[in-house]
Every structure is written in C-alpha cells, then in structure tokens.
C-alpha atoms as a PDB file:
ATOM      1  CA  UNK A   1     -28.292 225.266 -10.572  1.00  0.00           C
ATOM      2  CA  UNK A   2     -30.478 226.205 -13.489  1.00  0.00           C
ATOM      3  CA  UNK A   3     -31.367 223.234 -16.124  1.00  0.00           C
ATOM      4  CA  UNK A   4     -29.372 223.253 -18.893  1.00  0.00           C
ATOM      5  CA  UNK A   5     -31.843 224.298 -21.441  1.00  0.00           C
ATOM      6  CA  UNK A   6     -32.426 227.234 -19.207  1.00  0.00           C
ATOM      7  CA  UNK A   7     -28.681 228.199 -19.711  1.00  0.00           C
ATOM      8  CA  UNK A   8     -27.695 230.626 -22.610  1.00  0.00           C
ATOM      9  CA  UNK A   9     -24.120 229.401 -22.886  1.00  0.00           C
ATOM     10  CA  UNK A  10     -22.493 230.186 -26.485  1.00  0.00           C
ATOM     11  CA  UNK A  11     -20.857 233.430 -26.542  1.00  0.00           C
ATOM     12  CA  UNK A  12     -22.465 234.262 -30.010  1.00  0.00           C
ATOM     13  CA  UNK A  13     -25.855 234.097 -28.388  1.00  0.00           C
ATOM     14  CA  UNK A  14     -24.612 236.470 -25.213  1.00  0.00           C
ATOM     15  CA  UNK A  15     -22.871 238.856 -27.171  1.00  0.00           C
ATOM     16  CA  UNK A  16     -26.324 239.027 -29.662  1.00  0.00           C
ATOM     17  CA  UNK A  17     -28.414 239.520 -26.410  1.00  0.00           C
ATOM     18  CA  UNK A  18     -25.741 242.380 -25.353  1.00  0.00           C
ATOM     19  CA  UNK A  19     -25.570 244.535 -29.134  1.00  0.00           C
ATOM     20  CA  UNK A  20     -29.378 243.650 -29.996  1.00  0.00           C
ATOM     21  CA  UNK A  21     -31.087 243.657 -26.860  1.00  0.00           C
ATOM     22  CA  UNK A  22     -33.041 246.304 -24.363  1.00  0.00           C
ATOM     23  CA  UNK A  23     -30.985 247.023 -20.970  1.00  0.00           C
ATOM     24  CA  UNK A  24     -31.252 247.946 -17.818  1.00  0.00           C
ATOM     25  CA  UNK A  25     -28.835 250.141 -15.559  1.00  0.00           C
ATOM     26  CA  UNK A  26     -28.349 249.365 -12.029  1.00  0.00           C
ATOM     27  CA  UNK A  27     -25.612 250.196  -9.625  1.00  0.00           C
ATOM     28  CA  UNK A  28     -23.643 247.115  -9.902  1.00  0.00           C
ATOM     29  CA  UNK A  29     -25.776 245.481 -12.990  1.00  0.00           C
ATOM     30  CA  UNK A  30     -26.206 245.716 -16.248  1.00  0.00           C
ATOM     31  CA  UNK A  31     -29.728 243.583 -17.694  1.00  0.00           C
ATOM     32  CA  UNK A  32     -30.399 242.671 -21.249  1.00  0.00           C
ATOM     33  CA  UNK A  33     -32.701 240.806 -22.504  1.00  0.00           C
ATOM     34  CA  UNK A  34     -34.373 240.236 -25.937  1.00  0.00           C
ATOM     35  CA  UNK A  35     -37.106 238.242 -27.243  1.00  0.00           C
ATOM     36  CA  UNK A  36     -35.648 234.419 -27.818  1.00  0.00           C
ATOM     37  CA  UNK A  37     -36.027 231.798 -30.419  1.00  0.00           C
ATOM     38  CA  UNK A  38     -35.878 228.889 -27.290  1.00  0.00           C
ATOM     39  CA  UNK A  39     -39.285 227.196 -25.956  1.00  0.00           C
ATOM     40  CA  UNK A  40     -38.180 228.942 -22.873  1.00  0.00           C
ATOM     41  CA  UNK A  41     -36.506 231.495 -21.161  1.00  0.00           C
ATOM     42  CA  UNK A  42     -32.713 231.591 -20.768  1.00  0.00           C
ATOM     43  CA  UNK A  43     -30.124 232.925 -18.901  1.00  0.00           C
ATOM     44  CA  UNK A  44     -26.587 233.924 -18.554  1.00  0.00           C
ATOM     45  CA  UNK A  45     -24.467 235.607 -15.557  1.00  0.00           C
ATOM     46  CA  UNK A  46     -21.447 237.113 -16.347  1.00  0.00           C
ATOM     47  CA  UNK A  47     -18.240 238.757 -13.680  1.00  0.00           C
ATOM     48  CA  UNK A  48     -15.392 239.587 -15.856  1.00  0.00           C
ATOM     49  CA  UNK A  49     -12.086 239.635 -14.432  1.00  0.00           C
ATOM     50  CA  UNK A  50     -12.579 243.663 -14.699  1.00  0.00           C
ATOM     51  CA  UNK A  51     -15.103 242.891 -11.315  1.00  0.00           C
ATOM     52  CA  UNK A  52     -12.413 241.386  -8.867  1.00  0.00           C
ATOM     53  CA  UNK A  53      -8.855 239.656  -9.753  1.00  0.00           C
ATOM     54  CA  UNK A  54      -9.690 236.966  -7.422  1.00  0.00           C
ATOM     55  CA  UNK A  55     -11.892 233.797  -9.110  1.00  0.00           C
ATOM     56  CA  UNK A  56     -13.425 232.633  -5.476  1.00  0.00           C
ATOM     57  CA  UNK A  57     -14.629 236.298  -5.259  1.00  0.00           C
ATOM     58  CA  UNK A  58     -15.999 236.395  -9.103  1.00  0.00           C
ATOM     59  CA  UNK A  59     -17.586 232.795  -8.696  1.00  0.00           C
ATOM     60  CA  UNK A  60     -19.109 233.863  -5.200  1.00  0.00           C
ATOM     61  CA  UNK A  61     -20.996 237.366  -7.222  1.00  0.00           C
ATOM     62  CA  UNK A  62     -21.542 235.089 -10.500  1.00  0.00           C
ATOM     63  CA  UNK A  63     -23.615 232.607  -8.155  1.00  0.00           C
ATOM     64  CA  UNK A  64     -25.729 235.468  -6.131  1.00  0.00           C
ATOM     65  CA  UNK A  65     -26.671 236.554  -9.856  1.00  0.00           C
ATOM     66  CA  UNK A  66     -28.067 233.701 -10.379  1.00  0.00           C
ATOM     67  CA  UNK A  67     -30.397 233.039  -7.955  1.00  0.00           C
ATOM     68  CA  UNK A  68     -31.428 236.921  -8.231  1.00  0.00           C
ATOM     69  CA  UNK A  69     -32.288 236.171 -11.798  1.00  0.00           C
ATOM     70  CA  UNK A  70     -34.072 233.018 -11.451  1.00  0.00           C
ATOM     71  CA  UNK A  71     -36.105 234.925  -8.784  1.00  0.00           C
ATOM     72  CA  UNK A  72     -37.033 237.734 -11.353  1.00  0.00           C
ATOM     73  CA  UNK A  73     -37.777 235.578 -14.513  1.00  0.00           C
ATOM     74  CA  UNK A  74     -41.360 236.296 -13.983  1.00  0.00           C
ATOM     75  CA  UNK A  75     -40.487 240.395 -14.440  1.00  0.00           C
ATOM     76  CA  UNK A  76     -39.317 239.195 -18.268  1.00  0.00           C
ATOM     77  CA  UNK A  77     -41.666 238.000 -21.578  1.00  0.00           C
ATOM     78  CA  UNK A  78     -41.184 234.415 -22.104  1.00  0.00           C
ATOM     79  CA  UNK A  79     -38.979 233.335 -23.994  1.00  0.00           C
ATOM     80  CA  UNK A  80     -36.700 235.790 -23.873  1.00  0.00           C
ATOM     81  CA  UNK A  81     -32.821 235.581 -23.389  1.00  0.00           C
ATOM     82  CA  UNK A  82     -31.572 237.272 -20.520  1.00  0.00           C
ATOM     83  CA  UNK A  83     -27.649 238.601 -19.342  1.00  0.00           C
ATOM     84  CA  UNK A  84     -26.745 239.997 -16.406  1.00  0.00           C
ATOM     85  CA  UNK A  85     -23.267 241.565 -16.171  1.00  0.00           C
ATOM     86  CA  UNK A  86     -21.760 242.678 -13.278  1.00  0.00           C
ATOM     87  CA  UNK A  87     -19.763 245.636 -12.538  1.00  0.00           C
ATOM     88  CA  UNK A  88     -17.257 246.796 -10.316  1.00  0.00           C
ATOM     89  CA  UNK A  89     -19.518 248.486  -8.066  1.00  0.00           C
ATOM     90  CA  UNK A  90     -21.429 244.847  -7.348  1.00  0.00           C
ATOM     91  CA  UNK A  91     -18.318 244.603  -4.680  1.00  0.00           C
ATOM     92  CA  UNK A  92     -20.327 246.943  -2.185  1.00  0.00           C
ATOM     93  CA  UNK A  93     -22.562 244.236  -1.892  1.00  0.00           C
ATOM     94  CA  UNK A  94     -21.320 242.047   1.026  1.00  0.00           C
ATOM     95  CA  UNK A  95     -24.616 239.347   0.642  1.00  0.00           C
ATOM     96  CA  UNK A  96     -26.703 237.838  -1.965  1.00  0.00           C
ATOM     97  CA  UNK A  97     -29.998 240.138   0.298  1.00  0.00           C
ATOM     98  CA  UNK A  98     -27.910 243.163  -0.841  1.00  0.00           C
ATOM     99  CA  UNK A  99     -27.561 242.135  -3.824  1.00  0.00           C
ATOM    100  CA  UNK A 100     -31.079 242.023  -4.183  1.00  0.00           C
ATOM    101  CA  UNK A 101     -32.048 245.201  -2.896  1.00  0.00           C
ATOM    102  CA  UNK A 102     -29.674 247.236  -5.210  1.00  0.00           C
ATOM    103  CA  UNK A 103     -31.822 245.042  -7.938  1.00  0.00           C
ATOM    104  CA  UNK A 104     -34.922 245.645  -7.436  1.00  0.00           C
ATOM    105  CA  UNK A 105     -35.840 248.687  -7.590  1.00  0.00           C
ATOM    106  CA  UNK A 106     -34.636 248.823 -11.195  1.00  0.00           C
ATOM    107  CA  UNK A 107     -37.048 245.594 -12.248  1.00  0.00           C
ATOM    108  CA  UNK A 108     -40.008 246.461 -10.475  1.00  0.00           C
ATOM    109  CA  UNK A 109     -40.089 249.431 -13.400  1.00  0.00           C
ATOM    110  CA  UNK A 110     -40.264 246.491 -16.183  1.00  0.00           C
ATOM    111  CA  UNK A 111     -44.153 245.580 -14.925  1.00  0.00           C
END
C-alpha cells in the first residue's frame, strides 16, 4: 500500500491532473500526470464502474495499477501528480505481468 502522502486522494486534485495535465494512451490505460505542488510524487488509480459491474473485479484491476505505477514512478519528474484510469479494454488482461506488458511499451517513450 502506498504511504499516505504518496496518495492523491481529493477528487479536485484528480480531476485537475485529468483537464490540466499531459496523457498517455495505452490499450487499457489512460496516464496523466502534471507537475505537483507536494514534496513528492503522488498517485491515484482509478476503475470506474464503466470497467466491470462487479467491485471484486474493479478492486482486483485498481490494485494491479498500483503496483504498475509505483514500479514506473522513476519514468515521471518528481513531484509530479500522477492518474491512471482504466478502461474497458484493461479486462483482456488476466494478470498483473499482463498488465504490465500492455504498459510498457507506452512509458518507455517518456525517457
């Protein structure tokens, strides 16, 4: 679980990250990010209820996210505030090592 100070958790801050921020397409992703105001970096995961009906199955894709983004905090300045959103097409991905591979590609062109 990521520290609480590493958390970007009001909805005013996500949804500024989302209008204001750069992005990056992948099959089942969406990235923003901006520069932050924080000491450091932050994060937020998001699977609507657009993704899958089922919470078990949202929770299960919201906590793969998570460790996919802690593992590619390095690819972003610091600070910056970063949101990943999931789409529907995340549900192809059967593992969190699939998950990863559909990622990568697209943050290997941030460096």
């Amino acid at each position: 679980m990521l520290p609480r100070r590493a958390r970007l958790r009001r909805s005013v801050d996500i949804t500024a990250v989302v209008r204001q921020g750069r992005r990056i397409n992948a099959p089942g992703v969406r990235v923003y990010w901006r520069p932050g105001e924080a000491v450091t970096s932050r994060i937020a995961c998001v699977v609507g209820t657009r993704v899958h009906k089922s919470s078990v199955v949202r929770h299960r894709y919201q906590r793969w996210l998570r460790v996919v983004a802690q593992e590619a905090g390095s690819v972003f300045p610091v600070p910056s505030d970063v949101v990943w959103v999931a789409a529907p097409a995340i549900l192809r991905c059967e593992s969190l090592a699939a998950v990863r591979e559909q990622v990568a590609p697209y943050l290997k062109r941030l460096k």
